[in-house]
PDB file of N, CA and C in Angstrom:
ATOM      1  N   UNK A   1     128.777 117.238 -37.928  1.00  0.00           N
ATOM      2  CA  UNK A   1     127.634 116.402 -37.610  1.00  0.00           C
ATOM      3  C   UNK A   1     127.997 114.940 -37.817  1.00  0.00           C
ATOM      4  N   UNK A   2     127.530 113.795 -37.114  1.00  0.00           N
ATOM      5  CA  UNK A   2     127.557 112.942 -37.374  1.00  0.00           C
ATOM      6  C   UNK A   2     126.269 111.892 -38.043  1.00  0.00           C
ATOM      7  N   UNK A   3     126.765 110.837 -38.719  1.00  0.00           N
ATOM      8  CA  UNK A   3     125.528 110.496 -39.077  1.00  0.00           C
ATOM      9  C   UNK A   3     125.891 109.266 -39.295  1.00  0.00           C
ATOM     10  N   UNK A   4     124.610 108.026 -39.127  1.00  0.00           N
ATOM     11  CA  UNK A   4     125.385 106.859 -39.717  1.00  0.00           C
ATOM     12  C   UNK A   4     125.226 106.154 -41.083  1.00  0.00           C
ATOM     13  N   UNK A   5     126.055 105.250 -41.085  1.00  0.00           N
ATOM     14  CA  UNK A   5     126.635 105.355 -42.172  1.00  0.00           C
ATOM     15  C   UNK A   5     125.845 103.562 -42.810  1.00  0.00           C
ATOM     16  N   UNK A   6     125.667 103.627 -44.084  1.00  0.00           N
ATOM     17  CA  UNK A   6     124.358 101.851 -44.403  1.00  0.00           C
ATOM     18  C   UNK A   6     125.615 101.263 -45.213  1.00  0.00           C
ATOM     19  N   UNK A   7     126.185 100.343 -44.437  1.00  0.00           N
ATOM     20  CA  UNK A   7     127.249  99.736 -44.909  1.00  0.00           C
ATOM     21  C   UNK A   7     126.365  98.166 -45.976  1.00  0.00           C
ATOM     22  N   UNK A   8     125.207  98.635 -46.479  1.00  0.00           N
ATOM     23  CA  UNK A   8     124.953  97.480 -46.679  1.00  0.00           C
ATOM     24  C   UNK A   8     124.645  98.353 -48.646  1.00  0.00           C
ATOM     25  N   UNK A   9     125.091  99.764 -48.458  1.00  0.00           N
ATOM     26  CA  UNK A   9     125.437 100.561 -49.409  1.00  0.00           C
ATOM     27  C   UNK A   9     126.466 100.290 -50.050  1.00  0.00           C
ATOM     28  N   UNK A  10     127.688  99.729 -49.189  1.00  0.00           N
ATOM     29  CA  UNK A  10     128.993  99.871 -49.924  1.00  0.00           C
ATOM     30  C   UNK A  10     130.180 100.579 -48.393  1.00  0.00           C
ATOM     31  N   UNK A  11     131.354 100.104 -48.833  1.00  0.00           N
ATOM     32  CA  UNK A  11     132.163 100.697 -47.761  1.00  0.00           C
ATOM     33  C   UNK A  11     131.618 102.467 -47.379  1.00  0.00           C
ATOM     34  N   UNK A  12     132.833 102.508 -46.487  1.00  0.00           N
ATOM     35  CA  UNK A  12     132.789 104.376 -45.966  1.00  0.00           C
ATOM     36  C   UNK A  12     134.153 104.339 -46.730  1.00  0.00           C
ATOM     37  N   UNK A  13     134.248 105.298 -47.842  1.00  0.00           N
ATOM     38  CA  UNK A  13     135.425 106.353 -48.188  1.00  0.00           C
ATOM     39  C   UNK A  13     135.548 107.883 -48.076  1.00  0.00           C
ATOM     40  N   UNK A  14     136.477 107.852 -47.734  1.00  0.00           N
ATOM     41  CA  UNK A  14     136.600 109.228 -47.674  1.00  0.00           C
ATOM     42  C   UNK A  14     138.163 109.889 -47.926  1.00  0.00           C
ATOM     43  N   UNK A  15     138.286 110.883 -48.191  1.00  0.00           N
ATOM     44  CA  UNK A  15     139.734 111.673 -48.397  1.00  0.00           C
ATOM     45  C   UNK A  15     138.948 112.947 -47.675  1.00  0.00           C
ATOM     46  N   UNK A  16     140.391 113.588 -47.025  1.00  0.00           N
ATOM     47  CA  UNK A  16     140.317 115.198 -46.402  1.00  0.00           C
ATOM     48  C   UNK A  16     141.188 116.180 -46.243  1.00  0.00           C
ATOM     49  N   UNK A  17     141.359 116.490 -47.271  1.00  0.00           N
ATOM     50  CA  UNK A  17     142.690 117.284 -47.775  1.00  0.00           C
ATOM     51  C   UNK A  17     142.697 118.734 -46.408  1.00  0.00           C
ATOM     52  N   UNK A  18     143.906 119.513 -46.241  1.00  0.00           N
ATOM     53  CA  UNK A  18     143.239 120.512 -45.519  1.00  0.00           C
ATOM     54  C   UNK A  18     144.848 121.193 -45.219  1.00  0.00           C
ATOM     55  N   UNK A  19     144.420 122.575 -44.578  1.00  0.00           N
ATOM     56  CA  UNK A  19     145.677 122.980 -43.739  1.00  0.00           C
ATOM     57  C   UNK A  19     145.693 122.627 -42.409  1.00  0.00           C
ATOM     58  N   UNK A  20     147.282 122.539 -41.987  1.00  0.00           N
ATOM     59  CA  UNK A  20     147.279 122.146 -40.744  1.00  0.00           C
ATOM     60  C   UNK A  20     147.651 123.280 -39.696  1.00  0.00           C
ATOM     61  N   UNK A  21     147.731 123.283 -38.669  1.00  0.00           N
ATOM     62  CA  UNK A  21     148.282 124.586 -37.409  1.00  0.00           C
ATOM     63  C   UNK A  21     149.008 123.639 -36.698  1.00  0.00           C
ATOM     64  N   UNK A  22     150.133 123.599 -36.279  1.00  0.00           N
ATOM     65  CA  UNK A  22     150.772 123.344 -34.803  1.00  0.00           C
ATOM     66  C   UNK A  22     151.629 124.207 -34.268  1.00  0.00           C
ATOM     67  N   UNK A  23     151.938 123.599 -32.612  1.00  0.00           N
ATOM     68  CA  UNK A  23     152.963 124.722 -31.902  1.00  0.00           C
ATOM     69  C   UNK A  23     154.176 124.757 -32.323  1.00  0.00           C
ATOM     70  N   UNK A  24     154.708 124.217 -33.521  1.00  0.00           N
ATOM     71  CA  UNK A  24     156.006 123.766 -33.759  1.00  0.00           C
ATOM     72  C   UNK A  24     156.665 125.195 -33.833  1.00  0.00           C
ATOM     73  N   UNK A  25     157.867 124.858 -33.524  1.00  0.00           N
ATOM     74  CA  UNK A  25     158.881 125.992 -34.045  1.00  0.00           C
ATOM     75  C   UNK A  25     159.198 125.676 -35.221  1.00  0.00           C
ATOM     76  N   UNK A  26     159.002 126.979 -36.045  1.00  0.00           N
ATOM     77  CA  UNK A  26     159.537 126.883 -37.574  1.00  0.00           C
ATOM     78  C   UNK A  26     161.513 126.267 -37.508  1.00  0.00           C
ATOM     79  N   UNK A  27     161.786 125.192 -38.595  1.00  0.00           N
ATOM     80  CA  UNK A  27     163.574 125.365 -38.751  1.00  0.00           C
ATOM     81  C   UNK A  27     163.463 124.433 -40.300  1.00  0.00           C
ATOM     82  N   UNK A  28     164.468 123.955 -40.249  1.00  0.00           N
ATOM     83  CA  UNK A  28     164.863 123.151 -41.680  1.00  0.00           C
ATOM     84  C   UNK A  28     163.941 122.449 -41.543  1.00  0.00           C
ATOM     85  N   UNK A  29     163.361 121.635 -40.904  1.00  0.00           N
ATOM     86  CA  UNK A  29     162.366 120.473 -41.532  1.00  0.00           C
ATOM     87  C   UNK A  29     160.832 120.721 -41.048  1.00  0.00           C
ATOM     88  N   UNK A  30     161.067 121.520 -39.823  1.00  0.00           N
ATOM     89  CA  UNK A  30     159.200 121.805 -40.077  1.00  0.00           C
ATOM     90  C   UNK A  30     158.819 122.868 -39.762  1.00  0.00           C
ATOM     91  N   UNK A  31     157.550 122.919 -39.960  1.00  0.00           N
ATOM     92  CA  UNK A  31     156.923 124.453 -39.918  1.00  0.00           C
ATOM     93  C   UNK A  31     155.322 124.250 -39.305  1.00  0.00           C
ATOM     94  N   UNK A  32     155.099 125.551 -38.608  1.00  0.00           N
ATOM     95  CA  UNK A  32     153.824 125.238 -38.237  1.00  0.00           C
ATOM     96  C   UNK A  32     152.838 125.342 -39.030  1.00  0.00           C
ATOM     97  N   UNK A  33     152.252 125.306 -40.224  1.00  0.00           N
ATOM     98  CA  UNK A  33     151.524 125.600 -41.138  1.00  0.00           C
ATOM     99  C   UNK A  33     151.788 124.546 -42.472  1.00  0.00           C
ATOM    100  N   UNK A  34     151.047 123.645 -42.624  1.00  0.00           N
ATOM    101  CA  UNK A  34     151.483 122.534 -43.654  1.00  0.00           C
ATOM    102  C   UNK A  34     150.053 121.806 -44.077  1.00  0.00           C
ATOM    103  N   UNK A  35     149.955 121.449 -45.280  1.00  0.00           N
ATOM    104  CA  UNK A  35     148.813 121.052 -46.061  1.00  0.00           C
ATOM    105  C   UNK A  35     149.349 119.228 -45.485  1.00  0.00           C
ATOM    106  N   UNK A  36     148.190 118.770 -45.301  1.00  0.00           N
ATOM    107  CA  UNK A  36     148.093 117.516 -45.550  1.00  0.00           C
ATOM    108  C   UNK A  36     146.743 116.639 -45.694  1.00  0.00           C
ATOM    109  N   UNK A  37     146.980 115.413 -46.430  1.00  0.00           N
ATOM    110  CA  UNK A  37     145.708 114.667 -46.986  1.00  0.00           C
ATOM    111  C   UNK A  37     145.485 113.516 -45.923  1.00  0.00           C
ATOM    112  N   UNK A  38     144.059 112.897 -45.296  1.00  0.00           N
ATOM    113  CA  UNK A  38     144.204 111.628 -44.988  1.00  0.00           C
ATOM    114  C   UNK A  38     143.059 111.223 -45.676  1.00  0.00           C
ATOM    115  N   UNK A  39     143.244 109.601 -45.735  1.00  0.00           N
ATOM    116  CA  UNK A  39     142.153 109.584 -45.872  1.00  0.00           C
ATOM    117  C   UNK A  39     141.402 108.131 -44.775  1.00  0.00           C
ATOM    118  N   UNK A  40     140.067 107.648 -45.562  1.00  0.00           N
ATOM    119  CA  UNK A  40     139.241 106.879 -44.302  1.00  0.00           C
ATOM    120  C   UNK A  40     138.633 106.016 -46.050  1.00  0.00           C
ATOM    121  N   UNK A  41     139.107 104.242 -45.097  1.00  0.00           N
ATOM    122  CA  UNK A  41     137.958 103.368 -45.973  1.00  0.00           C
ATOM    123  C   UNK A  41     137.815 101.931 -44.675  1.00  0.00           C
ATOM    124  N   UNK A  42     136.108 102.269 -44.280  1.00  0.00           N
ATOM    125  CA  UNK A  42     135.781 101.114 -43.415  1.00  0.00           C
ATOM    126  C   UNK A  42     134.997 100.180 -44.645  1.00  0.00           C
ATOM    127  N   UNK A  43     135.747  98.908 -44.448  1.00  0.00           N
ATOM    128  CA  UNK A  43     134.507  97.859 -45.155  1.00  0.00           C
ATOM    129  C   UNK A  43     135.627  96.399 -45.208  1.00  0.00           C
ATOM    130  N   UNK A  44     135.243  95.395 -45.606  1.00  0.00           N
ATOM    131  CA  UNK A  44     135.718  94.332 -45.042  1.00  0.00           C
ATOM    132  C   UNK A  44     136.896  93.777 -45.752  1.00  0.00           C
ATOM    133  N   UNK A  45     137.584  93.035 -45.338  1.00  0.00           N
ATOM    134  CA  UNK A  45     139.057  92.513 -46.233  1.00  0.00           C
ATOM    135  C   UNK A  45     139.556  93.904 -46.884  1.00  0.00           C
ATOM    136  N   UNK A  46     139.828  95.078 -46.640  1.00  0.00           N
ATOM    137  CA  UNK A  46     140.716  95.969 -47.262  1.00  0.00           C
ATOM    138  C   UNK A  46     142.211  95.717 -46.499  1.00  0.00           C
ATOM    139  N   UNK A  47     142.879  95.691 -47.232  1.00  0.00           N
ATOM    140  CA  UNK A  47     144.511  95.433 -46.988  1.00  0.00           C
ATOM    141  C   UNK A  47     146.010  96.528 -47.064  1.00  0.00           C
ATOM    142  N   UNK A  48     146.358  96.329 -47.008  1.00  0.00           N
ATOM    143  CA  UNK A  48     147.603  97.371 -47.060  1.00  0.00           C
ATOM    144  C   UNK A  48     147.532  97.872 -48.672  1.00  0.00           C
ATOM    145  N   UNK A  49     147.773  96.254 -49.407  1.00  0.00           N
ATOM    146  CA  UNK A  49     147.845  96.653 -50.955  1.00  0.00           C
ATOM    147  C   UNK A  49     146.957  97.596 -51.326  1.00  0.00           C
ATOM    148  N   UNK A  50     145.387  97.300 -50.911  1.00  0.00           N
ATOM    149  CA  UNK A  50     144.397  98.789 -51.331  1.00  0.00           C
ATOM    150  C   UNK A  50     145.067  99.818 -51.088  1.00  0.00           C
ATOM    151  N   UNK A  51     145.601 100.214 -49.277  1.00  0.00           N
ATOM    152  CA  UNK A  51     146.169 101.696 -49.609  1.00  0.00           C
ATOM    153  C   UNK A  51     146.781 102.165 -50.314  1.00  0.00           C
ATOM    154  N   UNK A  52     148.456 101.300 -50.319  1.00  0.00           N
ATOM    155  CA  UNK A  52     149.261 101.425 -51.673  1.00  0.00           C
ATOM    156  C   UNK A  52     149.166 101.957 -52.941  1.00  0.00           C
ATOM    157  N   UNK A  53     147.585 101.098 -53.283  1.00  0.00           N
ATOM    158  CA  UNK A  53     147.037 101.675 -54.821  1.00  0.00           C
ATOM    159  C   UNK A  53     146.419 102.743 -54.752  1.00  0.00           C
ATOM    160  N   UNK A  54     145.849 102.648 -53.384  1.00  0.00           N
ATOM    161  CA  UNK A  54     144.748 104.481 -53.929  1.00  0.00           C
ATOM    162  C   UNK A  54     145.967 105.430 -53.294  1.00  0.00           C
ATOM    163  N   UNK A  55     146.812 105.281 -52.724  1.00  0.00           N
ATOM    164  CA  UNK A  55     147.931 106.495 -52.543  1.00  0.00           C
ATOM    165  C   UNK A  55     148.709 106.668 -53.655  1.00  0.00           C
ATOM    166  N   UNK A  56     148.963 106.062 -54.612  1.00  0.00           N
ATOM    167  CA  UNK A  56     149.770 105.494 -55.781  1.00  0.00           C
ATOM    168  C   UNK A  56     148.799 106.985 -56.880  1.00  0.00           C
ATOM    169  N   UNK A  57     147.916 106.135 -56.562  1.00  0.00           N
ATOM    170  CA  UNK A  57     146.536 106.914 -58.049  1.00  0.00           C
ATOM    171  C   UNK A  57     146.435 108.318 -57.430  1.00  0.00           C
ATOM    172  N   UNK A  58     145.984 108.553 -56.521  1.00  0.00           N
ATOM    173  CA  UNK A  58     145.922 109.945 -55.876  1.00  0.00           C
ATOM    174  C   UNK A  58     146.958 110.790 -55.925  1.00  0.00           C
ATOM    175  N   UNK A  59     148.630 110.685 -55.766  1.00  0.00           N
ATOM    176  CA  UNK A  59     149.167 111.044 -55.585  1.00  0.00           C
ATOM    177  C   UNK A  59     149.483 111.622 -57.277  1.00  0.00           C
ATOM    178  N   UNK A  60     149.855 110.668 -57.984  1.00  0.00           N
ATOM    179  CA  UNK A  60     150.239 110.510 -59.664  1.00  0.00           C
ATOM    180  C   UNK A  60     149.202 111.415 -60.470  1.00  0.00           C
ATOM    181  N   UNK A  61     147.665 111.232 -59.748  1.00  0.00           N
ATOM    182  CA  UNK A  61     147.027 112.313 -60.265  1.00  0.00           C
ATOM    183  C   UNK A  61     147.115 113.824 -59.658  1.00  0.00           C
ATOM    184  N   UNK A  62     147.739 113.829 -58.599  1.00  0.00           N
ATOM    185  CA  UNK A  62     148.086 114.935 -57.718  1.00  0.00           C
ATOM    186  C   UNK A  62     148.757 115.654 -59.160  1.00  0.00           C
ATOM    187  N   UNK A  63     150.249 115.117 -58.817  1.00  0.00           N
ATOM    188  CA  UNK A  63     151.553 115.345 -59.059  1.00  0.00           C
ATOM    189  C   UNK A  63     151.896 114.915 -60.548  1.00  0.00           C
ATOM    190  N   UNK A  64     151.309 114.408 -61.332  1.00  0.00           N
ATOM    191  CA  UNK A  64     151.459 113.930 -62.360  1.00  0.00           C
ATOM    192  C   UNK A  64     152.267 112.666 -62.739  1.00  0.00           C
ATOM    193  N   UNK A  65     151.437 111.743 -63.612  1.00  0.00           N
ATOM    194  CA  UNK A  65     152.111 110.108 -64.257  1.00  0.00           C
ATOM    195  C   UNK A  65     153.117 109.779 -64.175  1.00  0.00           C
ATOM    196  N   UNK A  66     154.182 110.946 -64.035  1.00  0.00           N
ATOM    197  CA  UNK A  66     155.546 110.182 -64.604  1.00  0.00           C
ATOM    198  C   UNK A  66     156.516 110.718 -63.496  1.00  0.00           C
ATOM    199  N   UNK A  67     156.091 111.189 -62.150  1.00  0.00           N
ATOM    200  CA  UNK A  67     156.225 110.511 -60.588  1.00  0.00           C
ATOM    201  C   UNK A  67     156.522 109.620 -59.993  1.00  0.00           C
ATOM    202  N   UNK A  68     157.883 109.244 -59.432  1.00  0.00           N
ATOM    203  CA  UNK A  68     158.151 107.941 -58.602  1.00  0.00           C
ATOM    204  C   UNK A  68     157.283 108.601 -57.032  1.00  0.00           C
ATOM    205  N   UNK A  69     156.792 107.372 -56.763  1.00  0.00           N
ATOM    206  CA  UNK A  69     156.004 107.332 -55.369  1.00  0.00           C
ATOM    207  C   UNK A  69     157.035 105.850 -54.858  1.00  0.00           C
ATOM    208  N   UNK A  70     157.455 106.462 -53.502  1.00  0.00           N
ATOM    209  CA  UNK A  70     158.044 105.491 -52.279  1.00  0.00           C
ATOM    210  C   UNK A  70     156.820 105.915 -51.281  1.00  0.00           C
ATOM    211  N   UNK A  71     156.504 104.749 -50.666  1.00  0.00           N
ATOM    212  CA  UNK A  71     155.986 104.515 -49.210  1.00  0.00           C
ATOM    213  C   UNK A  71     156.845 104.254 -48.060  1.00  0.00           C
ATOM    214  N   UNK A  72     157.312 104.707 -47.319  1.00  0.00           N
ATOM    215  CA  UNK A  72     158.207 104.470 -46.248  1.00  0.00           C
ATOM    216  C   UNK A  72     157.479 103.801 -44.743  1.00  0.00           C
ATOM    217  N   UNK A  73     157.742 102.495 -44.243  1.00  0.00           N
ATOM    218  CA  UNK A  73     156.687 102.432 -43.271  1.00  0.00           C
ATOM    219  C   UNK A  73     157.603 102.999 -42.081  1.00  0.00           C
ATOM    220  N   UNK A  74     157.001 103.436 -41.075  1.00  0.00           N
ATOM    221  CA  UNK A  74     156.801 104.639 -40.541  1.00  0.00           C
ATOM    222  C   UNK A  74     156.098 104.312 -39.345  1.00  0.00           C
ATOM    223  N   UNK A  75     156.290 105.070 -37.614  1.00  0.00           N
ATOM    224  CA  UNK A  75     155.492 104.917 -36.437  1.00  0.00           C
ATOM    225  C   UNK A  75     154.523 106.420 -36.243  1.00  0.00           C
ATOM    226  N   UNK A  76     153.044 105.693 -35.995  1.00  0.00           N
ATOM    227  CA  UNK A  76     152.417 107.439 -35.496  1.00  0.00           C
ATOM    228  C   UNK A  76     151.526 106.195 -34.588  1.00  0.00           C
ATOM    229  N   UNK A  77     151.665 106.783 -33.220  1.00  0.00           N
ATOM    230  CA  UNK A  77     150.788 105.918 -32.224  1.00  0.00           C
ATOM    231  C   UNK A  77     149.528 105.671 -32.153  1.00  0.00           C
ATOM    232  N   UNK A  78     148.722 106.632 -33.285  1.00  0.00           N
ATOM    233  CA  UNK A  78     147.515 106.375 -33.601  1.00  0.00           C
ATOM    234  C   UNK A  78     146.846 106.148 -35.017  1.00  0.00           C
ATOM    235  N   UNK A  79     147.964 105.334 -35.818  1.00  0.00           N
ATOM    236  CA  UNK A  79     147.854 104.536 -36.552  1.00  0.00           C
ATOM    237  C   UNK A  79     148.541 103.329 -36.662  1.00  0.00           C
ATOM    238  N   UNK A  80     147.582 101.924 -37.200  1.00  0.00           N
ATOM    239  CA  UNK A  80     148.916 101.123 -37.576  1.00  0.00           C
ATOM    240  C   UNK A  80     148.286  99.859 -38.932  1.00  0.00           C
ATOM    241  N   UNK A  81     149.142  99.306 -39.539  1.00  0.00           N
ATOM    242  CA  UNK A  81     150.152  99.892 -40.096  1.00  0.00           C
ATOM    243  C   UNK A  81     150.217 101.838 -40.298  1.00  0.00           C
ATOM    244  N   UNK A  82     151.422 102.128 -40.132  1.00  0.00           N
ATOM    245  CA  UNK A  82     151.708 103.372 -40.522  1.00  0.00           C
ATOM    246  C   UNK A  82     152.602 103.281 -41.698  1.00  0.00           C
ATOM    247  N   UNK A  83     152.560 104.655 -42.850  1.00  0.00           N
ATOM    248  CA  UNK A  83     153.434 104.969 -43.649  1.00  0.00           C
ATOM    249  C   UNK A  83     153.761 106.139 -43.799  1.00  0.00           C
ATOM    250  N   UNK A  84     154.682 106.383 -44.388  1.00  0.00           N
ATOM    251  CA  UNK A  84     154.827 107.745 -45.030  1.00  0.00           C
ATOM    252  C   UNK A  84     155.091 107.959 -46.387  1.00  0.00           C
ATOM    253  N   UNK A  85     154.191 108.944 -47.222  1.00  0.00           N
ATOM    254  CA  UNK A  85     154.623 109.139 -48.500  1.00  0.00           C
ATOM    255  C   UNK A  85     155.485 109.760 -49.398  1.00  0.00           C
ATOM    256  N   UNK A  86     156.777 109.277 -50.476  1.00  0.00           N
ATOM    257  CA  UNK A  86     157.401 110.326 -51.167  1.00  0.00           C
ATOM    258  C   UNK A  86     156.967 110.462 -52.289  1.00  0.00           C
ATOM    259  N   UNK A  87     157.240 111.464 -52.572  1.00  0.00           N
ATOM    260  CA  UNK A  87     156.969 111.885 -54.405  1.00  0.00           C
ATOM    261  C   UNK A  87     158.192 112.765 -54.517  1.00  0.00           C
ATOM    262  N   UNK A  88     158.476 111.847 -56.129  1.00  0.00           N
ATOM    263  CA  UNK A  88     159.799 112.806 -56.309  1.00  0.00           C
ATOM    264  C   UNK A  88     159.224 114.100 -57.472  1.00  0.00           C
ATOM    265  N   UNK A  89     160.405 115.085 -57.329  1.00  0.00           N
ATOM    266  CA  UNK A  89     159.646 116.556 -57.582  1.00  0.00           C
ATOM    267  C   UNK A  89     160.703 116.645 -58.580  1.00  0.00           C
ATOM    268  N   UNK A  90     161.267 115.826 -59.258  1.00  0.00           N
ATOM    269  CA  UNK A  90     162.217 115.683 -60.682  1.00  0.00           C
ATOM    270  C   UNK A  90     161.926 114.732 -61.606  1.00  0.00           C
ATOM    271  N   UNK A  91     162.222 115.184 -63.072  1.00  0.00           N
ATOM    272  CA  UNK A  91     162.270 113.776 -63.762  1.00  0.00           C
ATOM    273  C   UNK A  91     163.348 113.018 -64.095  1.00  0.00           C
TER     274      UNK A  91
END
């Protein structure tokens, strides 16, 4: 459903964690079946640095504090700026 939204409330945030489906052929790097998060913030002067930080906090609380997070910038034609996120899975 859609509905609108009283920006005079405060921005639109949102996160939407979920599974994904595509036609991919399964091999070493992808698979058709993969979890991923996006998320959504409309409201005025938000900047790259905001994403940075709430991908930073989200992720660290994902994955836990003592997590290096890299952002890699990155092309998807229906975003831009684009990034991509790492988290390392060692200490």
């Amino acid at each position: 459903t859609m509905e609108k939204h009283d920006f005079s409330k405060g921005a639109l945030r949102m996160i939407s964690p979920g599974k994904v489906f595509r036609r991919d052929t399964d091999d070493a790097t992808h698979s058709h079946q993969f979890h991923q998060i996006e998320g959504l913030v409309i409201d005025k002067n938000i900047t790259m640095g905001d994403l940075k930080g709430t991908l930073e906090v989200v992720m660290k609380k994902m994955f836990g504090e003592d997590r290096k997070i890299r952002l890699r910038p990155s092309y998807f034609p229906f975003t831009e700026p684009s990034v991509e996120v790492d988290v390392s899975c060692f200490k």
